[in-house]
C-alpha atoms as a PDB file:
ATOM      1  CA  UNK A   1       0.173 -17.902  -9.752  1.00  0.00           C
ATOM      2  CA  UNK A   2      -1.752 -14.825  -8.798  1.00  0.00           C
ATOM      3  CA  UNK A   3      -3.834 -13.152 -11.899  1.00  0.00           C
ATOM      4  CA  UNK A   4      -3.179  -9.893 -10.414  1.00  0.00           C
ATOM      5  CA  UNK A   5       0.256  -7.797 -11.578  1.00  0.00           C
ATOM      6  CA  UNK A   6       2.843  -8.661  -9.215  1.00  0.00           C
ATOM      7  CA  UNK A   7       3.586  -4.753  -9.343  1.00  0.00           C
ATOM      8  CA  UNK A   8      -0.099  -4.445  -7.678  1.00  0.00           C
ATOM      9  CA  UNK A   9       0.122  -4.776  -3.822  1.00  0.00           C
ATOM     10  CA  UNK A  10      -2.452  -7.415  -3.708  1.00  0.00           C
ATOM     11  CA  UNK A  11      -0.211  -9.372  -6.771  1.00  0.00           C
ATOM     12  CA  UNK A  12       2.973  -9.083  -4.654  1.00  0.00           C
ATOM     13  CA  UNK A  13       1.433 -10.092  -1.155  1.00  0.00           C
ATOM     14  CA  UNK A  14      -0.057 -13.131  -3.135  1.00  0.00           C
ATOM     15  CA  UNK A  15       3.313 -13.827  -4.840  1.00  0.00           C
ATOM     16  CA  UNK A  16       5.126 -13.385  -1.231  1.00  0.00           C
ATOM     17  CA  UNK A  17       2.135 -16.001   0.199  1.00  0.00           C
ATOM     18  CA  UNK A  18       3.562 -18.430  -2.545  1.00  0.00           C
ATOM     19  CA  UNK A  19       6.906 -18.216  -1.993  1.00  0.00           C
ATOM     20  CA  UNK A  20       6.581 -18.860   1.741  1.00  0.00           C
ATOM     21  CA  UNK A  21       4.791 -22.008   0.727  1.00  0.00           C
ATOM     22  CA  UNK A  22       1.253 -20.522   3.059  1.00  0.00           C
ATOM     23  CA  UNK A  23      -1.819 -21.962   1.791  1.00  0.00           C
ATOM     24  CA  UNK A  24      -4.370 -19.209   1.923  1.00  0.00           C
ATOM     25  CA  UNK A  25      -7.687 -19.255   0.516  1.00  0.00           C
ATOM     26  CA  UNK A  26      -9.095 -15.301  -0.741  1.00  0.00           C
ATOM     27  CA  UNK A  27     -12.412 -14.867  -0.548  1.00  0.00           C
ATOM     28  CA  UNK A  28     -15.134 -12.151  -0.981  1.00  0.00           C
ATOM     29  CA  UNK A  29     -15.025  -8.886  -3.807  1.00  0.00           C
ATOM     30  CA  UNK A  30     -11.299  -9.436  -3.548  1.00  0.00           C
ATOM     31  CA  UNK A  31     -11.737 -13.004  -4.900  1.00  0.00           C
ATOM     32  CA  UNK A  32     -13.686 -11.445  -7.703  1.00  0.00           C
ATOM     33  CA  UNK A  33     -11.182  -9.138  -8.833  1.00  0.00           C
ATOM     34  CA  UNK A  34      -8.385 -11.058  -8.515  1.00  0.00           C
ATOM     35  CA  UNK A  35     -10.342 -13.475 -11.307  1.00  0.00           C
ATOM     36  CA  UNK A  36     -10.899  -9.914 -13.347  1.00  0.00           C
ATOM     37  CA  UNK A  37     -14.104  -8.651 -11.989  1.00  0.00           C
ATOM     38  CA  UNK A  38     -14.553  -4.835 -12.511  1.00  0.00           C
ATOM     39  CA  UNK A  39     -15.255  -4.207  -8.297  1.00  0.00           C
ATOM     40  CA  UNK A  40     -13.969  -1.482  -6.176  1.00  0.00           C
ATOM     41  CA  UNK A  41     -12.769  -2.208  -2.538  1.00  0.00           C
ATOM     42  CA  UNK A  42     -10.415  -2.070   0.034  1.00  0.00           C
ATOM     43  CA  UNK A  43     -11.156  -4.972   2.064  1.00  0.00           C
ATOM     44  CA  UNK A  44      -9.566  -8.446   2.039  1.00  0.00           C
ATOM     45  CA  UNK A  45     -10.830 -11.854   3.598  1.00  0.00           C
ATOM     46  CA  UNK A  46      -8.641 -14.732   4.199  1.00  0.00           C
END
């Protein structure tokens, strides 16, 4: 289950990956802040 609030968009597109059963792997700043880093961006790598 994502770390991230499910209100967050990143939390809910996570949540939506799960329920669709697609195995994705996040990687990158994103990948840091969705384990709690304090990082600002915009960009996401699958």
């Amino acid at each position: 289950m994502p770390l991230q609030s499910q209100d967050s968009p990143l939390g809910a597109f996570l949540k939506a990956l799960c329920e669709e059963k697609i195995n994705c792997i996040l990687i990158g700043a994103m990948a840091a802040i969705e384990q709690g880093a304090p990082l600002m961006t915009v960009d996401y790598g699958f």
